[in-house]
Protein backbone atom coordinates (compact mmCIF):
# COMPACT_ATOMS: atom_id res chain seq x y z
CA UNK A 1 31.18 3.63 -95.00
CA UNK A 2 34.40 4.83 -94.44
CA UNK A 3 36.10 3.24 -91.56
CA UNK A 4 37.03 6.47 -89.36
CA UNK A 5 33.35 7.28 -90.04
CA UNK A 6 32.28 3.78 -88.39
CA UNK A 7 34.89 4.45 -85.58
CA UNK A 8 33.27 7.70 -84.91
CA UNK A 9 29.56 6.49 -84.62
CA UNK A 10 30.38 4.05 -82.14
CA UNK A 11 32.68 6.27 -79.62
CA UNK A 12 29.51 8.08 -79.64
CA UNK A 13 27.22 5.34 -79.02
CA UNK A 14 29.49 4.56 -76.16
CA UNK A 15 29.24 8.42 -74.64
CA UNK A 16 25.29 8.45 -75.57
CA UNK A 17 25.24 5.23 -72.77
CA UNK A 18 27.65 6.31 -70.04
CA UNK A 19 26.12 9.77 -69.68
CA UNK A 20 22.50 8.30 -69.43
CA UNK A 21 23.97 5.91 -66.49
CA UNK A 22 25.47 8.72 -65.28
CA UNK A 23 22.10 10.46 -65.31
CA UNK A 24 20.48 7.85 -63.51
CA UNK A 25 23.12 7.52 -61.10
CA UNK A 26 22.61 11.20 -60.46
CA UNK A 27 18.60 11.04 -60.07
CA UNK A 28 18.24 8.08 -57.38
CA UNK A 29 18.37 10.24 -54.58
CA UNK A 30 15.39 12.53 -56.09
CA UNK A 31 13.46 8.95 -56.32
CA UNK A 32 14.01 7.94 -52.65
CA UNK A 33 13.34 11.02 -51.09
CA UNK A 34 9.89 11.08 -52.94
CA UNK A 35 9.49 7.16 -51.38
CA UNK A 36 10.02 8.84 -47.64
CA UNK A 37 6.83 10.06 -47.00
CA UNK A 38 6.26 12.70 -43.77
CA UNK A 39 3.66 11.14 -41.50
CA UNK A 40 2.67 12.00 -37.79
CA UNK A 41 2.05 9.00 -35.92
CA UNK A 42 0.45 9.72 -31.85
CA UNK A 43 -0.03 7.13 -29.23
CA UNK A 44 -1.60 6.10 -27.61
CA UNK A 45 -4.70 6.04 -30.15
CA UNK A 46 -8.53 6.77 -29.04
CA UNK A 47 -8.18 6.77 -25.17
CA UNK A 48 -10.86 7.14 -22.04
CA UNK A 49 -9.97 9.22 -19.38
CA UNK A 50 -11.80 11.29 -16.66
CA UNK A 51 -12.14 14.42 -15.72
CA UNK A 52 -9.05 16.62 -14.57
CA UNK A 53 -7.51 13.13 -15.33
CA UNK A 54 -3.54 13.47 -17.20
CA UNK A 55 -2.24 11.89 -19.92
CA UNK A 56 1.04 12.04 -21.95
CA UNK A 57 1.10 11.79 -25.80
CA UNK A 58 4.05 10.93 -28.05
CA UNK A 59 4.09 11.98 -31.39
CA UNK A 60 6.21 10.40 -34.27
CA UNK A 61 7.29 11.80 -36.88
CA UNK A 62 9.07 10.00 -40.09
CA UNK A 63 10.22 11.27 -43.67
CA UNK A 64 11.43 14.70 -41.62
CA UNK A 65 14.96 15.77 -40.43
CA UNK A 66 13.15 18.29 -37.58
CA UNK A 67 10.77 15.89 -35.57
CA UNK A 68 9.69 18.60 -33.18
CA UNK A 69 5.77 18.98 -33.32
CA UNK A 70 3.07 21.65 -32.39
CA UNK A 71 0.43 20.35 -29.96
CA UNK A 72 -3.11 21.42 -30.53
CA UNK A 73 -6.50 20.12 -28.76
CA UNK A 74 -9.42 20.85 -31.25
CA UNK A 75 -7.73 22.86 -33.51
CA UNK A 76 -6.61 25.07 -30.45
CA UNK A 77 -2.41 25.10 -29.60
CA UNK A 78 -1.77 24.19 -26.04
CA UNK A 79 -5.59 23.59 -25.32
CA UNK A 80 -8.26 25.13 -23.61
CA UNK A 81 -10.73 25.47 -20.36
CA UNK A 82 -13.60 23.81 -22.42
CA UNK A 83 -11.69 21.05 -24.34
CA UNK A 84 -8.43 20.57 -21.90
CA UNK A 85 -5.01 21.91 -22.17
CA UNK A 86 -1.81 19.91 -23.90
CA UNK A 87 1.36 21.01 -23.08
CA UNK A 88 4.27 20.89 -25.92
CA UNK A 89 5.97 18.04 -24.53
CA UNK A 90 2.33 16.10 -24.91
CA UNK A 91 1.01 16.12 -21.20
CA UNK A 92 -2.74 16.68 -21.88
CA UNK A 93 -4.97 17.35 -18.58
CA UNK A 94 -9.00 16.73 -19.45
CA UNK A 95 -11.42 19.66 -18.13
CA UNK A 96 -12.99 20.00 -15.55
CA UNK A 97 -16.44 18.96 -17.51
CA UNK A 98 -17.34 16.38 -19.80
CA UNK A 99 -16.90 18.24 -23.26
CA UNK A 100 -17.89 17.26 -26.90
CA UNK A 101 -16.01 15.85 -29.39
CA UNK A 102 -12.48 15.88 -28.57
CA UNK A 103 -9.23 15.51 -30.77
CA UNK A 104 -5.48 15.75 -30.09
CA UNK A 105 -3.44 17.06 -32.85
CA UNK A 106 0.22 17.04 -33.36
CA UNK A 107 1.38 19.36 -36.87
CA UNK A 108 4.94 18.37 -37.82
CA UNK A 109 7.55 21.29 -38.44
CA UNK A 110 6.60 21.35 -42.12
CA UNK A 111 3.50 22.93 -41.23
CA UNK A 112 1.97 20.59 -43.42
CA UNK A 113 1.41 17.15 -41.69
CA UNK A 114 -0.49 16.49 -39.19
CA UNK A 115 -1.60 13.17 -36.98
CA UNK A 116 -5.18 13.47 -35.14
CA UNK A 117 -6.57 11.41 -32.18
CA UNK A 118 -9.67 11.14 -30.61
CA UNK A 119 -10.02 11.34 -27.01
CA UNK A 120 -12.98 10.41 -25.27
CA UNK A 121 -13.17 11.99 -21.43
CA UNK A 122 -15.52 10.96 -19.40
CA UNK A 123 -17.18 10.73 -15.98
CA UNK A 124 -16.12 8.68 -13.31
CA UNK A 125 -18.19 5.62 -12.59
CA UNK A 126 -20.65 4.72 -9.70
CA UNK A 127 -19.06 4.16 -6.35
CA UNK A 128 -19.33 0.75 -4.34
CA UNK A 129 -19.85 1.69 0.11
CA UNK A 130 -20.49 -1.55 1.24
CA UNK A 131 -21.00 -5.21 0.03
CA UNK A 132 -22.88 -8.32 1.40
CA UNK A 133 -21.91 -10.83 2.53
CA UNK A 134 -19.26 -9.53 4.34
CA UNK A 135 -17.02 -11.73 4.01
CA UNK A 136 -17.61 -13.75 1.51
CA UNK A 137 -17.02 -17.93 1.34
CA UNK A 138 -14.78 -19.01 -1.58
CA UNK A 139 -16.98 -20.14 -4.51
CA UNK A 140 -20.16 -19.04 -6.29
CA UNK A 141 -21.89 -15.93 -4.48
CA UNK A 142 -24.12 -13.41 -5.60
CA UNK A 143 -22.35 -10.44 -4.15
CA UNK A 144 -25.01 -7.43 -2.88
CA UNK A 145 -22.90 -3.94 -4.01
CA UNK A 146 -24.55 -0.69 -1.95
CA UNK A 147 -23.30 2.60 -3.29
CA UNK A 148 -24.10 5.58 -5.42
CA UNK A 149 -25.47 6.06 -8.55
CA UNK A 150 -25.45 2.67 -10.26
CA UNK A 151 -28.15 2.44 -13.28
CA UNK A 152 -29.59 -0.36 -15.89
CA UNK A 153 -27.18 -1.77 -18.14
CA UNK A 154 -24.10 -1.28 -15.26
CA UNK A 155 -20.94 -3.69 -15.00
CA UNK A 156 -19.36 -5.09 -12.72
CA UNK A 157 -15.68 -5.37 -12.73
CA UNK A 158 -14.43 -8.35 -9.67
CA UNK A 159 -10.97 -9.75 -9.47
CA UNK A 160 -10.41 -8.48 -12.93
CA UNK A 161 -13.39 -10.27 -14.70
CA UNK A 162 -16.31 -8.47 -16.04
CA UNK A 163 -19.43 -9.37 -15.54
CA UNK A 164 -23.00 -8.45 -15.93
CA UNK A 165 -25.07 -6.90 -12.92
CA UNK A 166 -29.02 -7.33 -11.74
CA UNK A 167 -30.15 -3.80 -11.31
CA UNK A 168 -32.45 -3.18 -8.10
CA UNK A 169 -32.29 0.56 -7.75
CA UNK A 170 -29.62 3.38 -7.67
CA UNK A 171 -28.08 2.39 -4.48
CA UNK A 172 -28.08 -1.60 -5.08
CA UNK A 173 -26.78 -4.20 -7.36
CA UNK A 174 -26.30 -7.78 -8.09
CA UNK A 175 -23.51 -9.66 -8.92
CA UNK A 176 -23.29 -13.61 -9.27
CA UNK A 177 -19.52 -14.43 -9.46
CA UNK A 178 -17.11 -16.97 -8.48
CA UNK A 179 -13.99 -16.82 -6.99
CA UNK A 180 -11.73 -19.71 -5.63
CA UNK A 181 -8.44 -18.15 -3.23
CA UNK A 182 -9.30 -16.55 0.38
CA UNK A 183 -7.95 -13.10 -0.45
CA UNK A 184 -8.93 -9.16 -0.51
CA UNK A 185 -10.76 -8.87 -4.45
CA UNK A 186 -11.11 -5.71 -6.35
CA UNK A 187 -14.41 -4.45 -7.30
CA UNK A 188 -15.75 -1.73 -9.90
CA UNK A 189 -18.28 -1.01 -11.06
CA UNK A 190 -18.63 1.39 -14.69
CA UNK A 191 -22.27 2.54 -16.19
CA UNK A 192 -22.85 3.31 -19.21
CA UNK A 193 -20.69 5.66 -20.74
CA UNK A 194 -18.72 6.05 -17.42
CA UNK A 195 -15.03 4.97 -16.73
CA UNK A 196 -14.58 2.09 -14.03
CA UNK A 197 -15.36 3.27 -10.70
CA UNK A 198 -13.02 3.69 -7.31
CA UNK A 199 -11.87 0.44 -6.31
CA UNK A 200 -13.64 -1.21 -3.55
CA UNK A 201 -11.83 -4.56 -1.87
CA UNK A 202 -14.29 -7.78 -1.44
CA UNK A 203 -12.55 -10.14 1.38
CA UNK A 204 -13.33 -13.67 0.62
CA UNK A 205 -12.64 -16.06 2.90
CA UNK A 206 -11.86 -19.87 3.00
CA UNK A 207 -15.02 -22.24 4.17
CA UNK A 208 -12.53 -24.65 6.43
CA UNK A 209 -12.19 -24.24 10.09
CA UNK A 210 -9.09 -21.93 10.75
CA UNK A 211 -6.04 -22.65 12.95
CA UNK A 212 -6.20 -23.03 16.86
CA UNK A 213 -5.26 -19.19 17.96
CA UNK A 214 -1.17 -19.18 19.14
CA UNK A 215 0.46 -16.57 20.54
CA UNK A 216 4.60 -15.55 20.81
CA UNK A 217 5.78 -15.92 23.21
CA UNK A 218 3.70 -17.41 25.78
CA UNK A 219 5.49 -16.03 28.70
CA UNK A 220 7.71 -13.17 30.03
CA UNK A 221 9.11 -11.18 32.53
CA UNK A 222 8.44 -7.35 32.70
CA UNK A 223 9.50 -4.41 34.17
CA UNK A 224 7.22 -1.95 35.67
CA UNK A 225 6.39 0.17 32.55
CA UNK A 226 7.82 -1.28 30.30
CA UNK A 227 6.85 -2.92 27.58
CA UNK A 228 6.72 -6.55 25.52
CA UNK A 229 5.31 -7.40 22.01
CA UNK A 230 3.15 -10.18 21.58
CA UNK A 231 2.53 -11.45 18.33
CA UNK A 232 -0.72 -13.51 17.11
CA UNK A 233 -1.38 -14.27 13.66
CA UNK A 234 -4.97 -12.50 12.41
CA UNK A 235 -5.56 -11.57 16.10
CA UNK A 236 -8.81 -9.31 16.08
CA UNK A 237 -8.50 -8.13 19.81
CA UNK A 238 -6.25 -8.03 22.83
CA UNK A 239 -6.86 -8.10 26.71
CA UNK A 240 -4.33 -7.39 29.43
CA UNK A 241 -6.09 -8.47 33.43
CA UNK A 242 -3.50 -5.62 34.27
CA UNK A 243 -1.18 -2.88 32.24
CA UNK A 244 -2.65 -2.13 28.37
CA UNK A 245 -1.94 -4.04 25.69
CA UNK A 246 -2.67 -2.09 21.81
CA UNK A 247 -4.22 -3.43 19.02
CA UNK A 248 -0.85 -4.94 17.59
CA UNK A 249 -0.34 -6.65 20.50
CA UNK A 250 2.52 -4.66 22.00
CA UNK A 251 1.93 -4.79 25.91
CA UNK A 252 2.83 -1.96 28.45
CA UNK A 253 3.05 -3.14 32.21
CA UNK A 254 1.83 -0.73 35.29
CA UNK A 255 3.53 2.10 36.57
CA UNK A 256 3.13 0.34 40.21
CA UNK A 257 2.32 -3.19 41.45
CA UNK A 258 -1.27 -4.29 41.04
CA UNK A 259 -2.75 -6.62 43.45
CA UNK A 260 -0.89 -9.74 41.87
CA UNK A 261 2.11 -9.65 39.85
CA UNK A 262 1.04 -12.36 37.82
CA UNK A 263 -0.45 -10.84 34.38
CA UNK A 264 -2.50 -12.83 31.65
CA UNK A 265 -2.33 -11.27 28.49
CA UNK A 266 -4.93 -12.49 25.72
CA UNK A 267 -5.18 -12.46 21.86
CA UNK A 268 -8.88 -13.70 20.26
CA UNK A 269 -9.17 -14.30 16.25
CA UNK A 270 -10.48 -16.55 13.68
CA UNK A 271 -9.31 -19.49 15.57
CA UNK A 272 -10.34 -18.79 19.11
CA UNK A 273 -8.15 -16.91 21.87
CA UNK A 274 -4.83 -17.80 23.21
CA UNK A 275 -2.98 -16.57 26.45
CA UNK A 276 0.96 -15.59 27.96
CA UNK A 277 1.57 -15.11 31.21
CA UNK A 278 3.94 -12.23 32.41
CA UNK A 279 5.59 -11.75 35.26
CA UNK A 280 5.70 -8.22 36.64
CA UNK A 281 9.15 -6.83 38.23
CA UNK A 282 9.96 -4.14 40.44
CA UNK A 283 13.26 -3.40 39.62
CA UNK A 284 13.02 -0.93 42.33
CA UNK A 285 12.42 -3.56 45.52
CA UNK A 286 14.61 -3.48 48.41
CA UNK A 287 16.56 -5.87 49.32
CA UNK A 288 17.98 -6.58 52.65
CA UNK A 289 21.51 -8.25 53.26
CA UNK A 290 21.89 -10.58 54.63
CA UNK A 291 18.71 -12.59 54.32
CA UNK A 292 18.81 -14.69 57.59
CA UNK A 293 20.95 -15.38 60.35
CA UNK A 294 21.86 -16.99 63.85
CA UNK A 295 22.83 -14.47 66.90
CA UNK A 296 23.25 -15.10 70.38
CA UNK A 297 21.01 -13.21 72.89
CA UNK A 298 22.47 -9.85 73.48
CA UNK A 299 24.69 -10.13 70.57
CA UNK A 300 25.03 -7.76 66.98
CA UNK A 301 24.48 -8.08 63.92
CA UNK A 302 24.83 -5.66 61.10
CA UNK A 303 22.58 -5.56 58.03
CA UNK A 304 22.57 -3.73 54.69
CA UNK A 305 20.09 -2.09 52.49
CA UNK A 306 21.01 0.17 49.64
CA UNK A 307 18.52 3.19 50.04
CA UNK A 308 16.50 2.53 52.93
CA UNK A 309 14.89 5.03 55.33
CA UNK A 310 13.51 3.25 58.58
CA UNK A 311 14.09 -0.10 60.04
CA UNK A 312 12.40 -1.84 62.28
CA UNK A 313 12.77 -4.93 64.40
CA UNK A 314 10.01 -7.66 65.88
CA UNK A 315 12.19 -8.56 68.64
CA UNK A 316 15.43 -6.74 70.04
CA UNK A 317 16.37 -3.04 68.43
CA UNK A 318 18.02 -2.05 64.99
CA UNK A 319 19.34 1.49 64.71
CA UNK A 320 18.92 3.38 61.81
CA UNK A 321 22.04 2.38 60.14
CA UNK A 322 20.69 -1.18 60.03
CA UNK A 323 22.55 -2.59 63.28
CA UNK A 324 20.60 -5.02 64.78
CA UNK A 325 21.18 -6.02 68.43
CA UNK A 326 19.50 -9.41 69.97
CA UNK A 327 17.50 -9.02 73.26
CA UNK A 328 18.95 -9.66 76.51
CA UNK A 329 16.32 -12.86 77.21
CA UNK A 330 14.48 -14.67 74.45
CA UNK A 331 11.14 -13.23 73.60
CA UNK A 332 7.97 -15.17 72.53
CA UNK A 333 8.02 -16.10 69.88
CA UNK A 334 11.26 -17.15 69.60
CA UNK A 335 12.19 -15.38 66.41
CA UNK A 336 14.66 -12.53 65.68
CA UNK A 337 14.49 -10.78 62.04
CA UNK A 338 15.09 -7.36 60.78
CA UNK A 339 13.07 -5.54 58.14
CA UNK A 340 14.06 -2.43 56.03
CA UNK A 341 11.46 -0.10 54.61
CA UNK A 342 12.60 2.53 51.56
């Protein structure tokens, strides 16, 4: 073969490769985009929820530049009265009445994929009035739930652990549970096919003897009509022998002087009762000034008292400007003392 011939062949061999890696090069975006599939992806996934109940929906959306989607609820954009209404930020609101068959749809802006949910909306469950014992020792008890509508096959949600129930009748149940911490428990109670009921607190309490009843602070002085707070830990009740005292223990004196100024204000709990004693004050009293003194017979004296509007004397006179003059001869008894009346 002639040599330019050979040449030839093989500068063509060379062009024949390049321009297939070129064409490779050239076709690897076609490849990936086919490996970036569109899906719809909605959470949360299959969800109870009750009547006139909300609940908000995100939609992804992958393999598409535009990630906006259409909401639909059983085929139907936006929703409707029998099925519940979606709006197109995802916010779906359940009817009014427990429908069929329920799906959630969100279709991607390709008009082509969609992702579908199941929603499941239900009624409420059974509601719990009353339980017994009331309250209830730490432990094992078999709790007694009154209430509304409870039927075989209920459950019993207490403290967050579910348990089985012993069916009497529609209004009663049985629960056997245990619970170990003096606290307020949440109950529930869900039938068949129902969501968990209203929440209904159980108080347990501790078996031991409480604390001796205290009260803060255990005496004080008070103004007529004012007031003073008492404090006393689980205090069920408070008593005042005068004045009112509320059911927080905040204490309001009388408007006048009772019989005694000397007040006894009580607090009664788990641990008994416990007592202050107050003081009542008329910050109003008169006061005369000065408070005693020694005059010869015949002699003056002048005494003070801001606001008063008679005086009067048990021996000798006082005018009414508080000027006391001593008797000529001593009286019987031998005492002289002015008083001031407002």
């Amino acid at each position: 073969m002639h040599p330019t011939t050979l040449a030839g062949e093989r500068m063509a061999a060379r062009l024949k490769s390049s321009s297939l890696v070129l064409l490779l090069c050239a076709a690897s975006p076609f490849v990936t985009g086919v490996m970036n599939a569109q899906t719809v992806t909605i959470s949360p996934g299959y969800t109870s929820i009750g009547v006139n109940q909300t609940l908000q929906y995100k939609a992804t959306v992958t393999g598409l530049m535009d990630t906006t989607v259409t909401w639909s609820v059983s085929g139907v954009v936006g929703g409707s009265t029998a099925k519940g209404f979606i709006t197109q930020n995802g916010l779906y609101t359940a009817p009014a009445a427990i429908p069929g068959d329920t799906t959630i749809s969100a279709l991607a802006s390709d008009k082509k994929t969609i992702g579908v949910v199941y929603v499941n909306v239900a009624p409420a469950g059974p509601t719990i009035s009353s339980v017994s014992p009331n309250p209830v020792p730490v432990g094992n008890a078999t709790l007694t739930f009154t209430g509304t509508g409870f039927v075989q096959g209920a459950t019993a949600l207490v403290g967050g652990a579910s348990t089985g129930t012993t069916f009497v009748n529609s209004t009663t149940l049985k629960v056997n549970v245990w619970h170990g911490k003096a606290e307020l428990v949440p109950a529930q109670i869900a039938n068949p096919g129902t969501l968990w009921g209203a929440v209904f607190y159980v108080p347990f309490v501790s078996t031991t003897p409480p604390p001796p009843q205290t009260i803060s602070p255990t005496s004080a002085s008070v103004n007529l009509g004012a007031t003073q707070q008492f404090t006393s830990s689980g205090a069920t009740s408070w008593t005042a022998t005068a004045g009112m005292v509320s059911s927080t223990g905040l204490y309001t004196a009388p408007a006048t002087m009772p019989a005694s100024d000397h007040v006894t204000v009580t607090a009664t709990g788990p641990g008994g009762s416990a007592s202050a004693s107050v003081t009542l004050v008329n910050p109003n009293a008169q006061h005369i000034s000065p408070t005693s003194v020694s005059l010869n017979l015949g002699a003056t004296q002048q005494f003070t008292s801001s606001g008063a509007t008679m005086w009067t004397a048990t021996a000798g006179t006082v005018s009414s400007t508080g000027l006391y003059t001593a008797p000529a001869t001593m009286p019987r008894p031998p005492r002289h003392c002015g008083q001031a009346r407002s």
